[in-house]
N, C-alpha and C. Protein backbone atom coordinates (compact mmCIF):
# COMPACT_ATOMS: atom_id res chain seq x y z
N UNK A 1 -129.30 13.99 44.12
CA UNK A 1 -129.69 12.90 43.29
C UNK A 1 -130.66 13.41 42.24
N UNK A 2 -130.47 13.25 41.00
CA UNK A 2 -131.24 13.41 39.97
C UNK A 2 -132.51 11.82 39.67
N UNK A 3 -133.75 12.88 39.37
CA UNK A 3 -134.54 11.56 39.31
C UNK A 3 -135.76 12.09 38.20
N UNK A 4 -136.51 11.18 37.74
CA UNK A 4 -137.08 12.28 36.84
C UNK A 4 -138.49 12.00 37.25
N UNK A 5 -139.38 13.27 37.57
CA UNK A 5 -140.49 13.02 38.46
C UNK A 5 -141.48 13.64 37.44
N UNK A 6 -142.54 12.81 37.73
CA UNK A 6 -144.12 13.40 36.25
C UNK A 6 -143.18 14.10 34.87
N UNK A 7 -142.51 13.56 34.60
CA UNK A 7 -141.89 14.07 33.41
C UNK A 7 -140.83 15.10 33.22
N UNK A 8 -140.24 15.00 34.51
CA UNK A 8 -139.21 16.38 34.49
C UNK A 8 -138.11 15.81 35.21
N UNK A 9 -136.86 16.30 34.58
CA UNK A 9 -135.50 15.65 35.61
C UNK A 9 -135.44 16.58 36.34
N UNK A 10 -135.79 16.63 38.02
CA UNK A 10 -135.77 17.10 39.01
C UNK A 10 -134.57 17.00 40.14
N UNK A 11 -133.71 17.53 40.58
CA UNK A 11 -132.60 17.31 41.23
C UNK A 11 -133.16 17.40 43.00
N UNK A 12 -133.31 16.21 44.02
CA UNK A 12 -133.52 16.35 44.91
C UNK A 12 -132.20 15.89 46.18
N UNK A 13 -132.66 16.58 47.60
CA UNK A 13 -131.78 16.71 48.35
C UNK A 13 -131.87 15.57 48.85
N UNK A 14 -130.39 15.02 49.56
CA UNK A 14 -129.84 13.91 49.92
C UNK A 14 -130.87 13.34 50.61
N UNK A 15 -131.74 14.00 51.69
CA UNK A 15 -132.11 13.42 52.99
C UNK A 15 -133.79 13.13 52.18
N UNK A 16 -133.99 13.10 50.99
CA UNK A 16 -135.26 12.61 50.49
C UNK A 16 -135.00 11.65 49.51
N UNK A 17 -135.23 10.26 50.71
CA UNK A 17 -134.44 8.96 49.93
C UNK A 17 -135.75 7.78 50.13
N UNK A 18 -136.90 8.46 50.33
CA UNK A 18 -138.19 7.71 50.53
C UNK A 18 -138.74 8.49 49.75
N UNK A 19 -140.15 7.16 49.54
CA UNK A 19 -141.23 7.65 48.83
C UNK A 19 -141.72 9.06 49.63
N UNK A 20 -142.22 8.72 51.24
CA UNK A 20 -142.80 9.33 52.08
C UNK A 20 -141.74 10.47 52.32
N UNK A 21 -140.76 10.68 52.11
CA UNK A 21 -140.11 11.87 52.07
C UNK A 21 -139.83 12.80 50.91
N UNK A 22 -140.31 12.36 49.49
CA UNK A 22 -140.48 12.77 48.66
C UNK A 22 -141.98 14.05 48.80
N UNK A 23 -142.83 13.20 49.32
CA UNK A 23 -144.38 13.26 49.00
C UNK A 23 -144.19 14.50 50.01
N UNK A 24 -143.20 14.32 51.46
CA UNK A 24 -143.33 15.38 52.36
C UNK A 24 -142.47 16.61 51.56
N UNK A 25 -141.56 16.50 50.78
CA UNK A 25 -140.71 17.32 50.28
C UNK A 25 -142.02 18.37 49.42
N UNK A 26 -142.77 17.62 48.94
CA UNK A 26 -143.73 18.63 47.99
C UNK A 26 -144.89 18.46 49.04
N UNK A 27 -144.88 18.86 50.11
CA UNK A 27 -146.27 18.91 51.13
C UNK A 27 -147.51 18.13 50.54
N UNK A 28 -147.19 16.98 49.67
CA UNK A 28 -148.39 16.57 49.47
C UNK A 28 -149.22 14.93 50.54
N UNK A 29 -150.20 14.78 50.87
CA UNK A 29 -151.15 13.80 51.23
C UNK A 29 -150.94 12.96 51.26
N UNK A 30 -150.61 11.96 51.37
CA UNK A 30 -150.12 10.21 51.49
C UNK A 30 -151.83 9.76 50.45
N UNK A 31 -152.68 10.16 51.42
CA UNK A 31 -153.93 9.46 51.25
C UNK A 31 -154.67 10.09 49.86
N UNK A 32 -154.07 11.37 49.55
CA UNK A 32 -154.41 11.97 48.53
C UNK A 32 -154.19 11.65 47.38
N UNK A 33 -152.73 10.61 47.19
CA UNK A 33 -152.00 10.66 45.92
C UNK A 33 -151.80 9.29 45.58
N UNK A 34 -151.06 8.73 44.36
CA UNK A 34 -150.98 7.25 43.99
C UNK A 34 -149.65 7.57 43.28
N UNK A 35 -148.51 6.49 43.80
CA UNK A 35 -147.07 6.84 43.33
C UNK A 35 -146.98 5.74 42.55
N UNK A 36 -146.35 5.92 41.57
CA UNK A 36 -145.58 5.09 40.72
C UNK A 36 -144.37 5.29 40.14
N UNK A 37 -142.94 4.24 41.29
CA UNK A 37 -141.71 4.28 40.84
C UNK A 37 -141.01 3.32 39.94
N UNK A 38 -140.63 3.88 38.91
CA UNK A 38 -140.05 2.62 37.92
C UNK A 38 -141.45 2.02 37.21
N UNK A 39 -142.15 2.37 36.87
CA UNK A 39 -143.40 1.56 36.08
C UNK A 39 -144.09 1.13 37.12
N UNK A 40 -144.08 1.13 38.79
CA UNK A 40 -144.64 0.25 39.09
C UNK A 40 -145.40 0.84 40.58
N UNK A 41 -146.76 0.86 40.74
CA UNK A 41 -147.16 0.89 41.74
C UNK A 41 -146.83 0.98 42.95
N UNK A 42 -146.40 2.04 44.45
CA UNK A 42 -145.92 1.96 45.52
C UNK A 42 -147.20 1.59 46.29
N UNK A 43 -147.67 0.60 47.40
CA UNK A 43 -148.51 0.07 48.06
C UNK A 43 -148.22 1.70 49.07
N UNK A 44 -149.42 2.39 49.36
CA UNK A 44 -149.19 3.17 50.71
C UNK A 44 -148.74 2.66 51.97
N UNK A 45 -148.75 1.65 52.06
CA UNK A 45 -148.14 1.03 53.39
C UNK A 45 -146.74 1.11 53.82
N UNK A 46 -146.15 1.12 52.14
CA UNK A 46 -144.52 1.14 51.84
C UNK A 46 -143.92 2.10 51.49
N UNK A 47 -144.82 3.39 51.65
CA UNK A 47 -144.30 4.83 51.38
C UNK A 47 -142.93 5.16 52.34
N UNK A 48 -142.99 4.42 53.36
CA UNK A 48 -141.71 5.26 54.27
C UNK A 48 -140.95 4.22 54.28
N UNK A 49 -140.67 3.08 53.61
CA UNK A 49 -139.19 2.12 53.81
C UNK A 49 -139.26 1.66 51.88
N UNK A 50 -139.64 2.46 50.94
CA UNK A 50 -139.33 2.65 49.66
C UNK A 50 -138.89 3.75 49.00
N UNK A 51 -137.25 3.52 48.65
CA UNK A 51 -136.51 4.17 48.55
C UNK A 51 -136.67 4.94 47.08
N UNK A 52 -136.12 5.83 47.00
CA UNK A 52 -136.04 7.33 46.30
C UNK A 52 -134.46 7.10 45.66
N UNK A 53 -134.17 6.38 44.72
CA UNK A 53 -132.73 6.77 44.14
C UNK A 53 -132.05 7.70 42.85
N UNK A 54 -131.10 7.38 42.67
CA UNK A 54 -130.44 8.24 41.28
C UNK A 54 -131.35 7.46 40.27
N UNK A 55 -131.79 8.36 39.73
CA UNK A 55 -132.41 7.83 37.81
C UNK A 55 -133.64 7.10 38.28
N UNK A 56 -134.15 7.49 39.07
CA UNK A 56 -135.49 6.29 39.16
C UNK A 56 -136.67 7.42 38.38
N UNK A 57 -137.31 6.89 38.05
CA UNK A 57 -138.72 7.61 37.46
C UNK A 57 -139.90 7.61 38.01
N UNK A 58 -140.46 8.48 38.72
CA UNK A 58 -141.73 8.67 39.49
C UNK A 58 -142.69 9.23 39.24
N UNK A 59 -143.83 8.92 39.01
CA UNK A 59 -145.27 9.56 38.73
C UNK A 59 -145.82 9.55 39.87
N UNK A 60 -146.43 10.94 40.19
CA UNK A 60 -147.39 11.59 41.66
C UNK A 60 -148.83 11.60 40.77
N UNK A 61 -149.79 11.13 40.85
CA UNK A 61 -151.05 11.37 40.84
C UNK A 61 -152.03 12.10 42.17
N UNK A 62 -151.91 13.00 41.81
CA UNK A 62 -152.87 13.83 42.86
C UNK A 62 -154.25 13.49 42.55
N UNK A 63 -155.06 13.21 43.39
CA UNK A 63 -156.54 13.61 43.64
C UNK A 63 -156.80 14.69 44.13
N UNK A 64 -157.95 15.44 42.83
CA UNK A 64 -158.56 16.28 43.62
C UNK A 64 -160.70 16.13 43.24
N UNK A 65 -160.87 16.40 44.36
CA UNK A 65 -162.27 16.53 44.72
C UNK A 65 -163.31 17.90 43.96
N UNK A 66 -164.37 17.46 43.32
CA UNK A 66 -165.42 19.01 42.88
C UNK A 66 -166.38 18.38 42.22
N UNK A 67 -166.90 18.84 41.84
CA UNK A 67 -168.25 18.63 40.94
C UNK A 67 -168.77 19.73 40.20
């Protein structure tokens, strides 16, 4: 499935059809990051029963920590 993620058309494998399997696909943090599919905010609660399809558009915001 092609999808286009932080600005790049990225081609991902079948079995990453969740948010939460996306986020595991790039080893990143649940608690670390803020998703937005289609323009729109994913609630962390709904990371693992919000689906990952063809052509959807996703922004990963990572947090990171320093001073």
């Amino acid at each position: 499935m092609l999808v286009q993620l932080n600005g790049k058309r990225v081609e991902l494998e079948d079995e990453v059809n969740t948010v939460r399997a996306l986020l595991m696909s790039y080893q990143l943090q649940e608690k670390i990051v803020v998703v937005e599919r289609n323009g729109e905010i994913v609630d962390r609660a709904r990371y693992e029963t919000t689906p990952v399809a063809d052509g959807d558009r996703i922004e990963i915001v990572h947090f990171v920590g320093g001073g």
